[in-house]
Protein backbone atom coordinates (compact mmCIF):
# COMPACT_ATOMS: atom_id res chain seq x y z
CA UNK A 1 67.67 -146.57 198.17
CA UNK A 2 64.57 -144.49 196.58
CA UNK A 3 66.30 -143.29 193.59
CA UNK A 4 67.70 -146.69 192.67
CA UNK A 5 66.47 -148.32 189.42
CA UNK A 6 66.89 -151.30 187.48
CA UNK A 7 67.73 -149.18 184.36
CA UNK A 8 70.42 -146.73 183.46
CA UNK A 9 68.06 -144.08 182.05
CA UNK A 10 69.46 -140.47 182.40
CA UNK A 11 72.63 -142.26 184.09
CA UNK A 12 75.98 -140.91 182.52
CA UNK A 13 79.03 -143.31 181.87
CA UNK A 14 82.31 -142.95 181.22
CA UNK A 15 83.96 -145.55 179.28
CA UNK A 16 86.96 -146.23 178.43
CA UNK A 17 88.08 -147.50 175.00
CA UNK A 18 84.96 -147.44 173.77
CA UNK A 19 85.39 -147.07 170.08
CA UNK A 20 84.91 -151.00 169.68
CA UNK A 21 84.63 -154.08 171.68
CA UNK A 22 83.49 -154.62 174.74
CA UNK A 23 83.53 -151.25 175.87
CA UNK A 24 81.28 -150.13 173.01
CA UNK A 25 79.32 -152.97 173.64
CA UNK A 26 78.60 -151.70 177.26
CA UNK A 27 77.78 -148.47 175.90
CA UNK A 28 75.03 -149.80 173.39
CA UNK A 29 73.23 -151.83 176.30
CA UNK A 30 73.03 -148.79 178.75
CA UNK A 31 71.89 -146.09 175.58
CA UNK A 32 69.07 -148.75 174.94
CA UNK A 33 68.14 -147.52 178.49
CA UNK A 34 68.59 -144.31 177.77
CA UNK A 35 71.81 -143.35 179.11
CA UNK A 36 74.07 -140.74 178.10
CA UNK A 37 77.59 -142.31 177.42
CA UNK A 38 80.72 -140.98 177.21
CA UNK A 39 83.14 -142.60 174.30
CA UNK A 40 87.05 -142.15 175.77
CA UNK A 41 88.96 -143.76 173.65
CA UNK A 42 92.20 -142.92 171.15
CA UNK A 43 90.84 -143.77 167.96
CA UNK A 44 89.50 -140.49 166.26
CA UNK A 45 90.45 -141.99 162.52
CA UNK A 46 89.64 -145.43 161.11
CA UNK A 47 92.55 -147.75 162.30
CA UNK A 48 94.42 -149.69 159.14
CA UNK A 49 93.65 -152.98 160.69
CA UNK A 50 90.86 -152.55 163.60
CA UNK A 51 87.30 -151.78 162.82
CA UNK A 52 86.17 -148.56 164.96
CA UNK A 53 86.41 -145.10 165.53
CA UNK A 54 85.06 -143.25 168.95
CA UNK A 55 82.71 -141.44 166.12
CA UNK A 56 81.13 -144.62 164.67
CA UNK A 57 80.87 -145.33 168.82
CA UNK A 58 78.42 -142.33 169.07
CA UNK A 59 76.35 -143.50 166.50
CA UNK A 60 75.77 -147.17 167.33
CA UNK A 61 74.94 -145.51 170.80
CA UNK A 62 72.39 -143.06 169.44
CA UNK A 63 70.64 -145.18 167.37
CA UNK A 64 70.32 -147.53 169.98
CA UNK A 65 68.48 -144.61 171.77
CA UNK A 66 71.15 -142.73 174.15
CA UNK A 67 73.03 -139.68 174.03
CA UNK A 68 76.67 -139.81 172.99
CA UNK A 69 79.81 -137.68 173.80
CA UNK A 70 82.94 -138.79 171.58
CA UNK A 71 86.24 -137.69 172.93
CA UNK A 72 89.43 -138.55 171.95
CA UNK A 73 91.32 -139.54 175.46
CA UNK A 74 94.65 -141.09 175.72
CA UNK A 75 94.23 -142.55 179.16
CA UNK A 76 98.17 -141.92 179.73
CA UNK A 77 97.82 -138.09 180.03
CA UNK A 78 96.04 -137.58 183.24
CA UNK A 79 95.84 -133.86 182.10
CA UNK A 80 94.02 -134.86 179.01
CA UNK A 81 91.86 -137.36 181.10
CA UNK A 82 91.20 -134.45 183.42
CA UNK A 83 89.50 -132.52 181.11
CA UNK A 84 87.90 -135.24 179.13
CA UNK A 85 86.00 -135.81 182.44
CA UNK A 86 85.41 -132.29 183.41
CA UNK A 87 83.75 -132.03 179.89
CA UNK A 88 81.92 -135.00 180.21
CA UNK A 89 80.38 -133.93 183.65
CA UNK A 90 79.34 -130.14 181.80
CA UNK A 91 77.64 -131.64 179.37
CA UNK A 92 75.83 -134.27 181.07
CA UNK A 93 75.36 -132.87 184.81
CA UNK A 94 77.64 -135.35 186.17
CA UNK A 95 78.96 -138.86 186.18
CA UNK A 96 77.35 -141.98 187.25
CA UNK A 97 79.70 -144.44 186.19
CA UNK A 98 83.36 -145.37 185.22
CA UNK A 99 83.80 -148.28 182.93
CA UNK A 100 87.63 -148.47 183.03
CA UNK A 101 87.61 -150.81 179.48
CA UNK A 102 90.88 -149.93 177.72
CA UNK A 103 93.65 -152.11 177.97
CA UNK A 104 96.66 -153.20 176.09
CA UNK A 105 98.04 -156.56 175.98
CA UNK A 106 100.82 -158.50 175.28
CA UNK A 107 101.14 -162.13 175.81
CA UNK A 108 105.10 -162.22 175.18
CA UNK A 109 107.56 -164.09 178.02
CA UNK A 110 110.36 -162.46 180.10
CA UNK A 111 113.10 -162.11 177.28
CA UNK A 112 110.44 -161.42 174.26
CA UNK A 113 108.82 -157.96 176.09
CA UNK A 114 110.70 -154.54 174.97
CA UNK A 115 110.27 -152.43 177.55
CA UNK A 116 108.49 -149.91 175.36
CA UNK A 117 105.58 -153.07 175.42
CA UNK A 118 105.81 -153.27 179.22
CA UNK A 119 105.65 -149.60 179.80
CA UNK A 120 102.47 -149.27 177.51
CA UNK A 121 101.10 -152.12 179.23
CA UNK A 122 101.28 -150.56 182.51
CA UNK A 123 100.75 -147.13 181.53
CA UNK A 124 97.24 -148.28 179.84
CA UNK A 125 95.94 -150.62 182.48
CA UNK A 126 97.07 -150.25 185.85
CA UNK A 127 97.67 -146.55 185.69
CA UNK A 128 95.19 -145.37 183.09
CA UNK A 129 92.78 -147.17 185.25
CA UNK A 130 94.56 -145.20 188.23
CA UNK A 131 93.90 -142.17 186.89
CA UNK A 132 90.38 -142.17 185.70
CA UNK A 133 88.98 -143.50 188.31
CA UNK A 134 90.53 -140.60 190.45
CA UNK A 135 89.47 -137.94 187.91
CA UNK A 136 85.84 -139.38 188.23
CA UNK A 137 85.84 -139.79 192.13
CA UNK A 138 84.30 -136.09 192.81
CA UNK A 139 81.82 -136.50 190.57
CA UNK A 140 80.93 -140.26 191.38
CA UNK A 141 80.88 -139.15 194.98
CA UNK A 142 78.06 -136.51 194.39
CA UNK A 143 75.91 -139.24 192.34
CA UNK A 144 73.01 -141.08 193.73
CA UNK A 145 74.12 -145.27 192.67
CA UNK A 146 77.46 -144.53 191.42
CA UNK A 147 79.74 -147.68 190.36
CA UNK A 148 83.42 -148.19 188.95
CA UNK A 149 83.68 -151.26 186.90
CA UNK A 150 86.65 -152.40 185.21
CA UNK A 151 87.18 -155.20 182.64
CA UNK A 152 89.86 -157.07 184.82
CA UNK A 153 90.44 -160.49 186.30
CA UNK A 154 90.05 -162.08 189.63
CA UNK A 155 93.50 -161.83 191.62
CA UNK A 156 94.16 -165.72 190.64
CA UNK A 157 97.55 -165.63 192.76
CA UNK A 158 98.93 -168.75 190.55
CA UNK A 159 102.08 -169.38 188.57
CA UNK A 160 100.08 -170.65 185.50
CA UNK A 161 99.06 -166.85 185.27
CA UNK A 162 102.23 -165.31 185.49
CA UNK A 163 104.76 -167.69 183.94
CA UNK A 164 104.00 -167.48 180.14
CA UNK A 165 103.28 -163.46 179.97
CA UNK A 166 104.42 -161.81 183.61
CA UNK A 167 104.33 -157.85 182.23
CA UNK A 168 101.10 -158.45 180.76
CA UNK A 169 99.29 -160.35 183.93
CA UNK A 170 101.21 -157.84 186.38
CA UNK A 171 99.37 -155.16 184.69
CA UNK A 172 96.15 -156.94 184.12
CA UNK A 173 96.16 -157.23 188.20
CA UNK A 174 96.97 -154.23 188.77
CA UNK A 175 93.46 -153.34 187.52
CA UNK A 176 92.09 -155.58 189.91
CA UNK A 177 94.34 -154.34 192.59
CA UNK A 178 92.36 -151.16 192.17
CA UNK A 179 89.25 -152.54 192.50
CA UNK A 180 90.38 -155.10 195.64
CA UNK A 181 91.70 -151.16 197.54
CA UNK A 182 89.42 -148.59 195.93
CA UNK A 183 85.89 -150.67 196.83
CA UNK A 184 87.83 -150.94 200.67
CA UNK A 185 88.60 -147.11 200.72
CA UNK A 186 85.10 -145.79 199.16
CA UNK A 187 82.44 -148.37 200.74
CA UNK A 188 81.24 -146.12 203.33
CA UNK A 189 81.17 -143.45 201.15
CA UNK A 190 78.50 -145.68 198.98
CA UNK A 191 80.91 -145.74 195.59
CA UNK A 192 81.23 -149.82 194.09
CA UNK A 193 83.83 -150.91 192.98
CA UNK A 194 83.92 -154.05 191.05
CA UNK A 195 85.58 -155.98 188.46
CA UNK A 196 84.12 -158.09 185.45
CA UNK A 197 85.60 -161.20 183.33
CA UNK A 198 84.59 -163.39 180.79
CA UNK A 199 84.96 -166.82 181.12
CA UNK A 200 85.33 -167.43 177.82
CA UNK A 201 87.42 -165.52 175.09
CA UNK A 202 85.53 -162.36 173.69
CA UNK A 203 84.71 -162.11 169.73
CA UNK A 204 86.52 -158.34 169.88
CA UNK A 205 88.97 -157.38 166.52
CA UNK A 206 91.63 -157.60 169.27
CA UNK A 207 91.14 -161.44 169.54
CA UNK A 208 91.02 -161.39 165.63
CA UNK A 209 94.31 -159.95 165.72
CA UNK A 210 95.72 -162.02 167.87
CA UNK A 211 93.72 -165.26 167.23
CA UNK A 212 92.87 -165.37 163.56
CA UNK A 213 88.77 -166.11 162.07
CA UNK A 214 88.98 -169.80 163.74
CA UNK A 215 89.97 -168.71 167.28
CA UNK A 216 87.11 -166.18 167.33
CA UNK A 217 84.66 -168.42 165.76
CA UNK A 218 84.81 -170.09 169.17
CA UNK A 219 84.29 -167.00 171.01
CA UNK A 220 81.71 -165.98 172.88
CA UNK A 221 80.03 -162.88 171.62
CA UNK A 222 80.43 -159.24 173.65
CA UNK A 223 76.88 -159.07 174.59
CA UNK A 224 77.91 -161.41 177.26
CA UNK A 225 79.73 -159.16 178.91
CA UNK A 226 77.79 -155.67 178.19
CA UNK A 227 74.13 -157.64 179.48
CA UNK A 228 76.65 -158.92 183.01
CA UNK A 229 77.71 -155.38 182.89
CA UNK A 230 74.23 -154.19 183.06
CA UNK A 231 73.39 -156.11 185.58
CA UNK A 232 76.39 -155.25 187.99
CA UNK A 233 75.74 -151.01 186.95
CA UNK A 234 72.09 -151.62 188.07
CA UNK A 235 72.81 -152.67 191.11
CA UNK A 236 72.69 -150.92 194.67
CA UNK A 237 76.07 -149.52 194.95
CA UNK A 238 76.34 -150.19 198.73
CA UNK A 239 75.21 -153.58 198.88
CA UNK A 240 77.64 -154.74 195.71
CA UNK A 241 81.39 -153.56 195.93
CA UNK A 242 84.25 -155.84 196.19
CA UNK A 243 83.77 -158.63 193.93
CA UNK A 244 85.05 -160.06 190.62
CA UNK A 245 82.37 -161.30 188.40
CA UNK A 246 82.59 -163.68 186.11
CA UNK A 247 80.21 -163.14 183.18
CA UNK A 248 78.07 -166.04 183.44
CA UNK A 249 77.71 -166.50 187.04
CA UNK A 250 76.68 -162.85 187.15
CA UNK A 251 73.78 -163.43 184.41
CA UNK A 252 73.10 -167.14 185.86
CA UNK A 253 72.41 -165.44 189.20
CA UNK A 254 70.06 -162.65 187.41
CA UNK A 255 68.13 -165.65 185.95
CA UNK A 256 69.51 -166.34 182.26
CA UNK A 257 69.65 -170.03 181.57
CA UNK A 258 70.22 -170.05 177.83
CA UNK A 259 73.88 -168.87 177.09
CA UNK A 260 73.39 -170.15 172.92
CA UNK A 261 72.54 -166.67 172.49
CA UNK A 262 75.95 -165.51 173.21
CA UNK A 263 77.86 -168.14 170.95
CA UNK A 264 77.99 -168.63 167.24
CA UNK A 265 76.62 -170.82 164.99
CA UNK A 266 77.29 -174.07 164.60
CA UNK A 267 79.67 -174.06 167.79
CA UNK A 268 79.22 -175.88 170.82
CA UNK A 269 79.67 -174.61 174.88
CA UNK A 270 82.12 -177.67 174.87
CA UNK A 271 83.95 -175.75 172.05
CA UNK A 272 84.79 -172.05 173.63
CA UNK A 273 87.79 -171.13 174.10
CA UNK A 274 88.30 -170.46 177.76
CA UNK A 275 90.13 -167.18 178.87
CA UNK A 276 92.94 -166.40 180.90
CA UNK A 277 92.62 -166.19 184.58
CA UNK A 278 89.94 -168.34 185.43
């Protein structure tokens, strides 16, 4: 392709829970390009307990040299996703990317999952994934590389998985399960469609929360994931749909051999934590 480029300057994205974490993350690495990113996410007001609002988002993307659109988008109204989109391609011209980040987990069995859990579970990830990436289609259609990435597993079909936390790995997969149809039904129409892991725990607050100072000491830091994420975004949209990435294998196969810069001090690659899934 003639237009294609191994930056994202002047490329819009649309992420998804963007306010902290990994999806913020990915939105720093592409504004040091110069993209234009777009911060979906609930969080208008600081959160009691999680660091992060889509507003302090916008800045860590601007400083880092990008343009920033902050809009508060509960991915469980398509109405309000929609419009967040429609927005989103007005101000910027269009959109070159989906990032569908947001998630909500769980990691409770059978008997300990309200059903309120399991329906915000599904609601977030396998439809809120569902429905952005349909509200983004048109416009990812019209755009010259155009790519949907979303933070989800490879479709590891085995009990291990499923047993200790079904609701949350049935809609976990169902992320993936968009990216193992969509990338089938939009190849010849040059869209990518791909799916990114760690395989290693994440430092994000939402491993704080769930893990405590010790378990995200041992962590691997998100830069992992937004520099893997780069590389995937950069690449030619028809020759790269289909596949679930790992983090490291992506960067291993872009040439990075030192990974130290991803962990913390003091703590060992023998020492991470490895994630779920892999």
């Amino acid at each position: 392709m003639s237009d294609l480029q191994n930056d994202l300057r002047g490329k819009t994205l649309f992420i998804t829970g963007a306010s902290r974490g990994i999806g913020q993350a990915i939105g720093v690495r592409a504004a040091r390009d110069g993209a234009n990113v777009v911060i979906a996410a609930k969080t208008a007001e600081p959160h009691p307990k999680l660091p992060g609002t889509i507003h302090t988002a916008a800045e860590a993307v601007e400083a880092a040299g990008g343009r920033a659109l902050p809009l508060v988008v509960d991915i469980r109204d398509e109405n309000r996703v929609a419009a967040a989109v429609d927005e989103a391609a007005d101000r910027f011209g269009g959109i070159d990317i989906l990032v569908n980040n947001a998630s909500a987990i769980s990691l409770t069995g059978t008997l300990q999952t309200p059903m309120k859990r399991y329906d915000l579970m599904h609601q977030i990830n396998t439809r809120g994934t569902y429905a952005c990436s349909q509200a983004c289609l048109p416009h990812l259609l019209k755009a010259a590389n155009p790519h949907i990435l979303n933070i989800s597993p490879p479709l590891n079909m085995e009990e291990r998985w499923f047993a200790p936390h079904v609701a949350y790995t049935m809609a976990k997969f169902g992320m993936s399960l968009c990216v193992l149809g969509m990338a089938g039904e939009f190849r010849d129409k040059g869209v990518a469609v791909n799916a990114l892991w760690p395989r290693t725990a994440i430092d994000t607050a939402a491993m704080d929360m769930l893990g405590g100072s010790e378990a995200t000491r041992k962590c691997r830091t998100v830069e992992i994931m937004s520099d893997a994420a780069h590389v995937i975004l950069t690449k030619d949209s028809r020759g790269f749909t289909g596949n679930f990435c790992i983090d490291d294998e992506i960067l291993q196969e872009a040439g990075v051999t030192d990974f130290s810069v991803y962990r913390h001090a003091g703590v060992s690659e023998e020492e991470l934590l490895p994630d779920f899934f892999v």
